[in-house]
PDB file of N, CA and C in Angstrom:
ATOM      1  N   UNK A   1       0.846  -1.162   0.000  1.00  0.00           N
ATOM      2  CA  UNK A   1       0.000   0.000   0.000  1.00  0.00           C
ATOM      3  C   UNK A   1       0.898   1.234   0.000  1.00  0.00           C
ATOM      4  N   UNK A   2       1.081   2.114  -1.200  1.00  0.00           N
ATOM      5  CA  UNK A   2       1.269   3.850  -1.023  1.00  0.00           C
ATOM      6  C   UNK A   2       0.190   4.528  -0.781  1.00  0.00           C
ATOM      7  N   UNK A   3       0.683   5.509   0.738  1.00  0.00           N
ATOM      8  CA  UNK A   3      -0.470   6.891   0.497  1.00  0.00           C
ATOM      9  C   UNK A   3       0.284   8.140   0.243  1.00  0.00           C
ATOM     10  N   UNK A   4      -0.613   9.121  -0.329  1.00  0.00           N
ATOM     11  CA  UNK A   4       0.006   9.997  -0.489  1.00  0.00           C
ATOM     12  C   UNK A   4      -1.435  10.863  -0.175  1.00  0.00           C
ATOM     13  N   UNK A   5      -0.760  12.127   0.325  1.00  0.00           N
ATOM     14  CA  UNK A   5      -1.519  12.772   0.751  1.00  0.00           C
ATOM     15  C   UNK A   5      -1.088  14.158   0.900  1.00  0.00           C
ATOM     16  N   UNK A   6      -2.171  15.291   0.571  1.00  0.00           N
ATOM     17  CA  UNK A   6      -2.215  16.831   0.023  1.00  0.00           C
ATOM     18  C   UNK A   6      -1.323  17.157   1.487  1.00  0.00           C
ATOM     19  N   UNK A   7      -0.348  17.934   1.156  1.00  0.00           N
ATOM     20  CA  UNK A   7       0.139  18.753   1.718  1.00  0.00           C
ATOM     21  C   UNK A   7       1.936  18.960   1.646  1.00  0.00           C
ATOM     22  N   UNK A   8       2.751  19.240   2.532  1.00  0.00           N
ATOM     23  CA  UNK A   8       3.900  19.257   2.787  1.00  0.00           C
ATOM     24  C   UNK A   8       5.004  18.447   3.859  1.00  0.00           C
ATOM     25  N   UNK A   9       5.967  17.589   3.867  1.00  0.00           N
ATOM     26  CA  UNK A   9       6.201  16.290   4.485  1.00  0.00           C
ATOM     27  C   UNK A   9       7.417  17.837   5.260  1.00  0.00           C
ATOM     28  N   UNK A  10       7.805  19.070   5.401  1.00  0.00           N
ATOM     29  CA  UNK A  10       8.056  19.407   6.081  1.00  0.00           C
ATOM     30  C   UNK A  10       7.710  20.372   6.918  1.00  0.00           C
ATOM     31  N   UNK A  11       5.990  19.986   6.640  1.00  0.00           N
ATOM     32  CA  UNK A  11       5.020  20.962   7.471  1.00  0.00           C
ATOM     33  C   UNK A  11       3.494  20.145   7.907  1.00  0.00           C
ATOM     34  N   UNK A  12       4.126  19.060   8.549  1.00  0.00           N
ATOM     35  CA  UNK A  12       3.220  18.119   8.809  1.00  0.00           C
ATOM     36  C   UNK A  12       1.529  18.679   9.444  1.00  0.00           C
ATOM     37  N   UNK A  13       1.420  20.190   9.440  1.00  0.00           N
ATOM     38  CA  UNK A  13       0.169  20.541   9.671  1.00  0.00           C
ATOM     39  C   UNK A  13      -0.390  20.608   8.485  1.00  0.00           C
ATOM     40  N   UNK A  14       0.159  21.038   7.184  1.00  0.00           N
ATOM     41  CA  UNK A  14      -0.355  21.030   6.015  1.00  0.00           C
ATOM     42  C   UNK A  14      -0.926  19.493   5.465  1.00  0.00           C
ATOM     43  N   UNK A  15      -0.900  18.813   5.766  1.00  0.00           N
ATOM     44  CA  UNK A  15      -1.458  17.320   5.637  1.00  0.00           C
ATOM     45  C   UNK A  15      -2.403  17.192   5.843  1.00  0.00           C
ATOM     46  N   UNK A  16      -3.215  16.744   4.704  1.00  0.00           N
ATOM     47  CA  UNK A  16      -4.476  16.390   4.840  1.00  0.00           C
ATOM     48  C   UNK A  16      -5.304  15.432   3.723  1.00  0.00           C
ATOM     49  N   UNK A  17      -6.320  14.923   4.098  1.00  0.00           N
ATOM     50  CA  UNK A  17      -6.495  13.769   2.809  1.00  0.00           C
ATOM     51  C   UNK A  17      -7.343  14.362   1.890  1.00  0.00           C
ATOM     52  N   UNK A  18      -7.435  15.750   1.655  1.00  0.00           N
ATOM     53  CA  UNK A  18      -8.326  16.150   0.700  1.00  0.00           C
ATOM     54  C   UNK A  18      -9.655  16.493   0.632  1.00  0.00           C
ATOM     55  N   UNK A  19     -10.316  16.844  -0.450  1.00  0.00           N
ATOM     56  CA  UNK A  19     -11.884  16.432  -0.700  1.00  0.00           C
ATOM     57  C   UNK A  19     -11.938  16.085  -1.869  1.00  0.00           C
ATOM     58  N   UNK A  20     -13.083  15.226  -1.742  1.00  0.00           N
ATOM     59  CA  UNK A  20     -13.655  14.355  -3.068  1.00  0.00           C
ATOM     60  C   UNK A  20     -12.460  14.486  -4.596  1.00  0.00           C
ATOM     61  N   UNK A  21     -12.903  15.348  -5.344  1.00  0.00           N
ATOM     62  CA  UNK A  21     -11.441  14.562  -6.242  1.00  0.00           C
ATOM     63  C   UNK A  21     -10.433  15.723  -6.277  1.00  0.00           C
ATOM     64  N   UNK A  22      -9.675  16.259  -5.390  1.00  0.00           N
ATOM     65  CA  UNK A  22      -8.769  17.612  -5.235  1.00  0.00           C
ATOM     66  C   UNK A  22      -7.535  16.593  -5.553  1.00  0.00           C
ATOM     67  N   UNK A  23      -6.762  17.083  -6.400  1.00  0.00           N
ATOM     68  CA  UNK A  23      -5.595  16.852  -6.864  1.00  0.00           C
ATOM     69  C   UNK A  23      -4.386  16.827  -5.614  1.00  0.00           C
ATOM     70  N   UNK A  24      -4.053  15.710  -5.527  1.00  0.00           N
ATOM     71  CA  UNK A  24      -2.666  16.397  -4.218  1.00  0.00           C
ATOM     72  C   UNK A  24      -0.996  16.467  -4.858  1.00  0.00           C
ATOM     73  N   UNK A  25      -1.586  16.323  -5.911  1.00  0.00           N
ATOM     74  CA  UNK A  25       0.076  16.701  -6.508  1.00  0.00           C
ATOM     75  C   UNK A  25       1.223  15.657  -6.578  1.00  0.00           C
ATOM     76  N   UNK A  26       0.596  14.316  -6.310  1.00  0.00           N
ATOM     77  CA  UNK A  26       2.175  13.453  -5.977  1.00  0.00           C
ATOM     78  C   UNK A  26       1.639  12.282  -6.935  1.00  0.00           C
ATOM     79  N   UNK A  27       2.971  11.807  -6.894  1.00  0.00           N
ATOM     80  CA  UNK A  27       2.905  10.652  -8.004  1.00  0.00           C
ATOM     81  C   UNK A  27       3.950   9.503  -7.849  1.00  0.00           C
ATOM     82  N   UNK A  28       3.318   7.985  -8.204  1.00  0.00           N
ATOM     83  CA  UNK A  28       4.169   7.082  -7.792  1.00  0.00           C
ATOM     84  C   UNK A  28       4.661   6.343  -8.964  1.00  0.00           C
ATOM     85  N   UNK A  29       5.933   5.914  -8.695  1.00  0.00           N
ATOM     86  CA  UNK A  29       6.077   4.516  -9.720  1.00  0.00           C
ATOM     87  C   UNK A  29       6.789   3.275  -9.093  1.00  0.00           C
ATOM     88  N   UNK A  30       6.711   2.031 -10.126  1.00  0.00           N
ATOM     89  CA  UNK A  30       7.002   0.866  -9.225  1.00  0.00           C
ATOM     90  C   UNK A  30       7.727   0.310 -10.588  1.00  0.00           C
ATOM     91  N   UNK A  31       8.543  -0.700 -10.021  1.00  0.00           N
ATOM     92  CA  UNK A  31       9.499  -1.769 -10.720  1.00  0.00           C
ATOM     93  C   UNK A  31       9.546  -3.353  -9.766  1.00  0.00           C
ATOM     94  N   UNK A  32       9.010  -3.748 -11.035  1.00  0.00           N
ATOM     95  CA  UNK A  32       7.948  -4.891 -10.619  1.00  0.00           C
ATOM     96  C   UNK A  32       9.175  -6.030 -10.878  1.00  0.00           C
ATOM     97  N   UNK A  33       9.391  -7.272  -9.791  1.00  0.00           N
ATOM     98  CA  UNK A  33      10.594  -7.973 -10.650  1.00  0.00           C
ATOM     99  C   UNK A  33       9.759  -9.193 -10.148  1.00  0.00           C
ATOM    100  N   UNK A  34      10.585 -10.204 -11.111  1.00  0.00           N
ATOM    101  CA  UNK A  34      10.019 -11.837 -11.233  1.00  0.00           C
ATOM    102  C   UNK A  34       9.011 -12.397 -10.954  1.00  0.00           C
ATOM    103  N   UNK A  35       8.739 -11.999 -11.947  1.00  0.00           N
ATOM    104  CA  UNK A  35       7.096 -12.381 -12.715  1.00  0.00           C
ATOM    105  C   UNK A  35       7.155 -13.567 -13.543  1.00  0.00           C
ATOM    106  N   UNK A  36       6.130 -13.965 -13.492  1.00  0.00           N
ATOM    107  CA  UNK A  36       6.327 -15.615 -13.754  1.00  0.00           C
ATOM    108  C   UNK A  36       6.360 -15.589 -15.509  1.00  0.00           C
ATOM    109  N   UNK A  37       7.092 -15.896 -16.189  1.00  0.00           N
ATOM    110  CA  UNK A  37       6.879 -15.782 -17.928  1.00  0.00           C
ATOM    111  C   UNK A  37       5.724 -15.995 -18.301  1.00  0.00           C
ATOM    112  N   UNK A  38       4.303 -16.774 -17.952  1.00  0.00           N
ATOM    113  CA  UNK A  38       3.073 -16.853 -18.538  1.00  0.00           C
ATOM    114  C   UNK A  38       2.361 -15.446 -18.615  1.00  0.00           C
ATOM    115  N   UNK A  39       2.496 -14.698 -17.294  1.00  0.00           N
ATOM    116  CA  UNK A  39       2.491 -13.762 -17.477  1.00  0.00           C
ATOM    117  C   UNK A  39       3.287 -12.150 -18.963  1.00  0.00           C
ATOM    118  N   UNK A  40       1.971 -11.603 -19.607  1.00  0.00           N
ATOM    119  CA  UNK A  40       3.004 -11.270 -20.571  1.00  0.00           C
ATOM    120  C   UNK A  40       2.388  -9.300 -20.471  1.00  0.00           C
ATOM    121  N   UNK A  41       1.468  -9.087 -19.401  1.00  0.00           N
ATOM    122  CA  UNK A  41       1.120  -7.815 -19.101  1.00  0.00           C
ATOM    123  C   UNK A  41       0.463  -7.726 -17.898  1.00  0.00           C
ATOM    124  N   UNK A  42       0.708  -6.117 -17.277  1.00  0.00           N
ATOM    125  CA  UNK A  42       0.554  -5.827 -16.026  1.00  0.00           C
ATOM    126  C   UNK A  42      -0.760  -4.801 -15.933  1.00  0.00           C
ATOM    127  N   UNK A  43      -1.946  -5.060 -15.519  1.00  0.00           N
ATOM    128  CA  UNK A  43      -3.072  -4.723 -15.091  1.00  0.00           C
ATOM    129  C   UNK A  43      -2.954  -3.433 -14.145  1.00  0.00           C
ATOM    130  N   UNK A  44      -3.160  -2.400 -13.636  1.00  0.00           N
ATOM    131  CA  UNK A  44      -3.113  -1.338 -12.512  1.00  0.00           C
ATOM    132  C   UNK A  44      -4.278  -1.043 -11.752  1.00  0.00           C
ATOM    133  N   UNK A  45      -4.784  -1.591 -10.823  1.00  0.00           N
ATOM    134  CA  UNK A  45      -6.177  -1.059 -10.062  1.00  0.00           C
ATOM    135  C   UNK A  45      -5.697  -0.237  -9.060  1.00  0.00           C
ATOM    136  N   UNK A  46      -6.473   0.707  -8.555  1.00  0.00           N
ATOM    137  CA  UNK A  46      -6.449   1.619  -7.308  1.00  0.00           C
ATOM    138  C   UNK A  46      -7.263   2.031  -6.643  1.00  0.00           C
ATOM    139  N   UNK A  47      -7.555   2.379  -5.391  1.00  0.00           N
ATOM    140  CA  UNK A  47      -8.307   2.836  -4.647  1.00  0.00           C
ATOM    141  C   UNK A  47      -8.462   4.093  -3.756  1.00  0.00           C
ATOM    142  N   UNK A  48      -8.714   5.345  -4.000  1.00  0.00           N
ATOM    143  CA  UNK A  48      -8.729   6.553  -3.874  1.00  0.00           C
ATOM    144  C   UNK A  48      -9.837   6.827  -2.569  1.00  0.00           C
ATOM    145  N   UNK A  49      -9.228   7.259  -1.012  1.00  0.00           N
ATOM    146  CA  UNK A  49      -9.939   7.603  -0.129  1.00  0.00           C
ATOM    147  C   UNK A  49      -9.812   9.097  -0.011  1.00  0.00           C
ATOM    148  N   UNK A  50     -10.923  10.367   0.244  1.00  0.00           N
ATOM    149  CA  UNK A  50     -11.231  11.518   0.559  1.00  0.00           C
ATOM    150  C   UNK A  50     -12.219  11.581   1.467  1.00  0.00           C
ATOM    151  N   UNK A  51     -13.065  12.934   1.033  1.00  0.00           N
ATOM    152  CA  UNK A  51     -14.549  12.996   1.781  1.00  0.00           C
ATOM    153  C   UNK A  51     -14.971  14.337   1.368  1.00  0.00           C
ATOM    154  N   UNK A  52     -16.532  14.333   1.426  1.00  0.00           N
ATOM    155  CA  UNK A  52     -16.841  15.361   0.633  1.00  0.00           C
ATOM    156  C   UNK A  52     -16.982  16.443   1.748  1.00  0.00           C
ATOM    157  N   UNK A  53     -17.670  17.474   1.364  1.00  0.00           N
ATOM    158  CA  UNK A  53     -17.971  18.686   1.781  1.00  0.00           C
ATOM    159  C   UNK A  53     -18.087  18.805   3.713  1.00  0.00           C
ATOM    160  N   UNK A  54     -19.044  17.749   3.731  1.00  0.00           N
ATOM    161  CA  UNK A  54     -18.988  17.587   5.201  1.00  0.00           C
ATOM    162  C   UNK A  54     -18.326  16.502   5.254  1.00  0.00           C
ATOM    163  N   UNK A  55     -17.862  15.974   5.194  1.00  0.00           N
ATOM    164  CA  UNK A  55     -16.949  15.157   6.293  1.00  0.00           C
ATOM    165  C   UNK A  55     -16.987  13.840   6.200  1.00  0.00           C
ATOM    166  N   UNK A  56     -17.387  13.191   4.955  1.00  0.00           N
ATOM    167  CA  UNK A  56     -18.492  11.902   4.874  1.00  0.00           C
ATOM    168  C   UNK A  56     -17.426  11.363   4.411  1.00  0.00           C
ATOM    169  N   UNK A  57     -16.946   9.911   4.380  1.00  0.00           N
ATOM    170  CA  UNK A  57     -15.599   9.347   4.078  1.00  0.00           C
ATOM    171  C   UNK A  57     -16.170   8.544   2.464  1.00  0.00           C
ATOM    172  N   UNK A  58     -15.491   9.131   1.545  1.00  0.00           N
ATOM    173  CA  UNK A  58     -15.337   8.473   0.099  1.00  0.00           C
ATOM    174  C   UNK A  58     -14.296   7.458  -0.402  1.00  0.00           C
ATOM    175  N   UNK A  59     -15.169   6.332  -0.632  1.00  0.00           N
ATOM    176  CA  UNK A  59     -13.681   5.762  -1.570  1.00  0.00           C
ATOM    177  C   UNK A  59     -14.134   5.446  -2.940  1.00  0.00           C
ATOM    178  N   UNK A  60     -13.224   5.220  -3.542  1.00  0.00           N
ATOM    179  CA  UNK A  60     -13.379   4.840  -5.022  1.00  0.00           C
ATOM    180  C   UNK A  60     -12.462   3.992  -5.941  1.00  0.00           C
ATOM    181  N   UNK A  61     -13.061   3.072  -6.591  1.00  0.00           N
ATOM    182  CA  UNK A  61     -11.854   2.453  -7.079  1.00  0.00           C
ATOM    183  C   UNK A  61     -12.055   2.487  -8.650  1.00  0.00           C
ATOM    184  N   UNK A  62     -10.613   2.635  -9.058  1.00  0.00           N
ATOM    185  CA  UNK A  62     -10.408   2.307 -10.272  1.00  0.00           C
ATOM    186  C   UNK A  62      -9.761   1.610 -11.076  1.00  0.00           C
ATOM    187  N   UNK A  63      -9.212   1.584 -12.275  1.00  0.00           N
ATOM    188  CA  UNK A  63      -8.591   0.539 -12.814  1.00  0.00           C
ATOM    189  C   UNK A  63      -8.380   1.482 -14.125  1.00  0.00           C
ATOM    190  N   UNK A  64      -6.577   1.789 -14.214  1.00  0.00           N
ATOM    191  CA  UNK A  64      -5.813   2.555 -15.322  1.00  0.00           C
ATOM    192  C   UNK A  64      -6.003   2.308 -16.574  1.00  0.00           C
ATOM    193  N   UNK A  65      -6.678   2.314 -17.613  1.00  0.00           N
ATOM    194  CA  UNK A  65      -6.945   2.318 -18.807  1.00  0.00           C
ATOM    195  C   UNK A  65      -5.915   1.973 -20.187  1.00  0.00           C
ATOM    196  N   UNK A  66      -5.027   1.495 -18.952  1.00  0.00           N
ATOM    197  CA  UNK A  66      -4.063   0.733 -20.321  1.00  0.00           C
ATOM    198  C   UNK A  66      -3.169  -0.517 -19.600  1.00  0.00           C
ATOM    199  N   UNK A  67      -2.727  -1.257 -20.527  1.00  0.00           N
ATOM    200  CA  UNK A  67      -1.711  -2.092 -19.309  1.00  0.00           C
ATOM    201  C   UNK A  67      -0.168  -2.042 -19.692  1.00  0.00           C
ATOM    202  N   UNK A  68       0.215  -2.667 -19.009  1.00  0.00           N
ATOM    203  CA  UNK A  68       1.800  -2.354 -18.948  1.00  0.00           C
ATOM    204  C   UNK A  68       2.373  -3.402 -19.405  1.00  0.00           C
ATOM    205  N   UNK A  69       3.166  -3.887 -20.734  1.00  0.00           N
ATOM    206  CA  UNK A  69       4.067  -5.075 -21.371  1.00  0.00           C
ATOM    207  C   UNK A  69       5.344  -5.123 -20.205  1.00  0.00           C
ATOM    208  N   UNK A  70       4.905  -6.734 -19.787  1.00  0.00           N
ATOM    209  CA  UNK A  70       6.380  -7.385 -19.025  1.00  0.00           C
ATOM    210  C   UNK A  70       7.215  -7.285 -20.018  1.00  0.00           C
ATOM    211  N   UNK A  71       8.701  -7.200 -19.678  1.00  0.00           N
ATOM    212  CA  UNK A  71       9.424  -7.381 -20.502  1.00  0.00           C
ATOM    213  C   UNK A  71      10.238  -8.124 -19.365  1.00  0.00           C
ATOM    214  N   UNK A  72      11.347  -8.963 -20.424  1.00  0.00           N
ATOM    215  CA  UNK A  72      12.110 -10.070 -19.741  1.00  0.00           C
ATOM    216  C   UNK A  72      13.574  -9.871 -20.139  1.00  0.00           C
ATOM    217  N   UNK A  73      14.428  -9.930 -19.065  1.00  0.00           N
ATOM    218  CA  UNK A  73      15.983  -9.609 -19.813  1.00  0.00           C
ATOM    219  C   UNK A  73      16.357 -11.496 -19.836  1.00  0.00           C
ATOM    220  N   UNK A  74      16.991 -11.277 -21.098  1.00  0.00           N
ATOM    221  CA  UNK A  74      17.509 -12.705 -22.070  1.00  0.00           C
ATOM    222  C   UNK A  74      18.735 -12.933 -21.125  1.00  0.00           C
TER     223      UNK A  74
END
Protein backbone atom coordinates (compact mmCIF):
# COMPACT_ATOMS: atom_id res chain seq x y z
CA UNK A 1 0.00 0.00 0.00
CA UNK A 2 1.27 3.85 -1.02
CA UNK A 3 -0.47 6.89 0.50
CA UNK A 4 0.01 10.00 -0.49
CA UNK A 5 -1.52 12.77 0.75
CA UNK A 6 -2.22 16.83 0.02
CA UNK A 7 0.14 18.75 1.72
CA UNK A 8 3.90 19.26 2.79
CA UNK A 9 6.20 16.29 4.48
CA UNK A 10 8.06 19.41 6.08
CA UNK A 11 5.02 20.96 7.47
CA UNK A 12 3.22 18.12 8.81
CA UNK A 13 0.17 20.54 9.67
CA UNK A 14 -0.36 21.03 6.02
CA UNK A 15 -1.46 17.32 5.64
CA UNK A 16 -4.48 16.39 4.84
CA UNK A 17 -6.50 13.77 2.81
CA UNK A 18 -8.33 16.15 0.70
CA UNK A 19 -11.88 16.43 -0.70
CA UNK A 20 -13.65 14.36 -3.07
CA UNK A 21 -11.44 14.56 -6.24
CA UNK A 22 -8.77 17.61 -5.24
CA UNK A 23 -5.59 16.85 -6.86
CA UNK A 24 -2.67 16.40 -4.22
CA UNK A 25 0.08 16.70 -6.51
CA UNK A 26 2.18 13.45 -5.98
CA UNK A 27 2.91 10.65 -8.00
CA UNK A 28 4.17 7.08 -7.79
CA UNK A 29 6.08 4.52 -9.72
CA UNK A 30 7.00 0.87 -9.23
CA UNK A 31 9.50 -1.77 -10.72
CA UNK A 32 7.95 -4.89 -10.62
CA UNK A 33 10.59 -7.97 -10.65
CA UNK A 34 10.02 -11.84 -11.23
CA UNK A 35 7.10 -12.38 -12.71
CA UNK A 36 6.33 -15.62 -13.75
CA UNK A 37 6.88 -15.78 -17.93
CA UNK A 38 3.07 -16.85 -18.54
CA UNK A 39 2.49 -13.76 -17.48
CA UNK A 40 3.00 -11.27 -20.57
CA UNK A 41 1.12 -7.82 -19.10
CA UNK A 42 0.55 -5.83 -16.03
CA UNK A 43 -3.07 -4.72 -15.09
CA UNK A 44 -3.11 -1.34 -12.51
CA UNK A 45 -6.18 -1.06 -10.06
CA UNK A 46 -6.45 1.62 -7.31
CA UNK A 47 -8.31 2.84 -4.65
CA UNK A 48 -8.73 6.55 -3.87
CA UNK A 49 -9.94 7.60 -0.13
CA UNK A 50 -11.23 11.52 0.56
CA UNK A 51 -14.55 13.00 1.78
CA UNK A 52 -16.84 15.36 0.63
CA UNK A 53 -17.97 18.69 1.78
CA UNK A 54 -18.99 17.59 5.20
CA UNK A 55 -16.95 15.16 6.29
CA UNK A 56 -18.49 11.90 4.87
CA UNK A 57 -15.60 9.35 4.08
CA UNK A 58 -15.34 8.47 0.10
CA UNK A 59 -13.68 5.76 -1.57
CA UNK A 60 -13.38 4.84 -5.02
CA UNK A 61 -11.85 2.45 -7.08
CA UNK A 62 -10.41 2.31 -10.27
CA UNK A 63 -8.59 0.54 -12.81
CA UNK A 64 -5.81 2.55 -15.32
CA UNK A 65 -6.95 2.32 -18.81
CA UNK A 66 -4.06 0.73 -20.32
CA UNK A 67 -1.71 -2.09 -19.31
CA UNK A 68 1.80 -2.35 -18.95
CA UNK A 69 4.07 -5.07 -21.37
CA UNK A 70 6.38 -7.39 -19.03
CA UNK A 71 9.42 -7.38 -20.50
CA UNK A 72 12.11 -10.07 -19.74
CA UNK A 73 15.98 -9.61 -19.81
CA UNK A 74 17.51 -12.70 -22.07
Amino acid sequence: MVTCHKGNLNDPFSIDGGLEDENSYKQVGFTLSNIPRQFSRVYVYYSRNSSDASGTALTTYEKINKYFEVSYDE
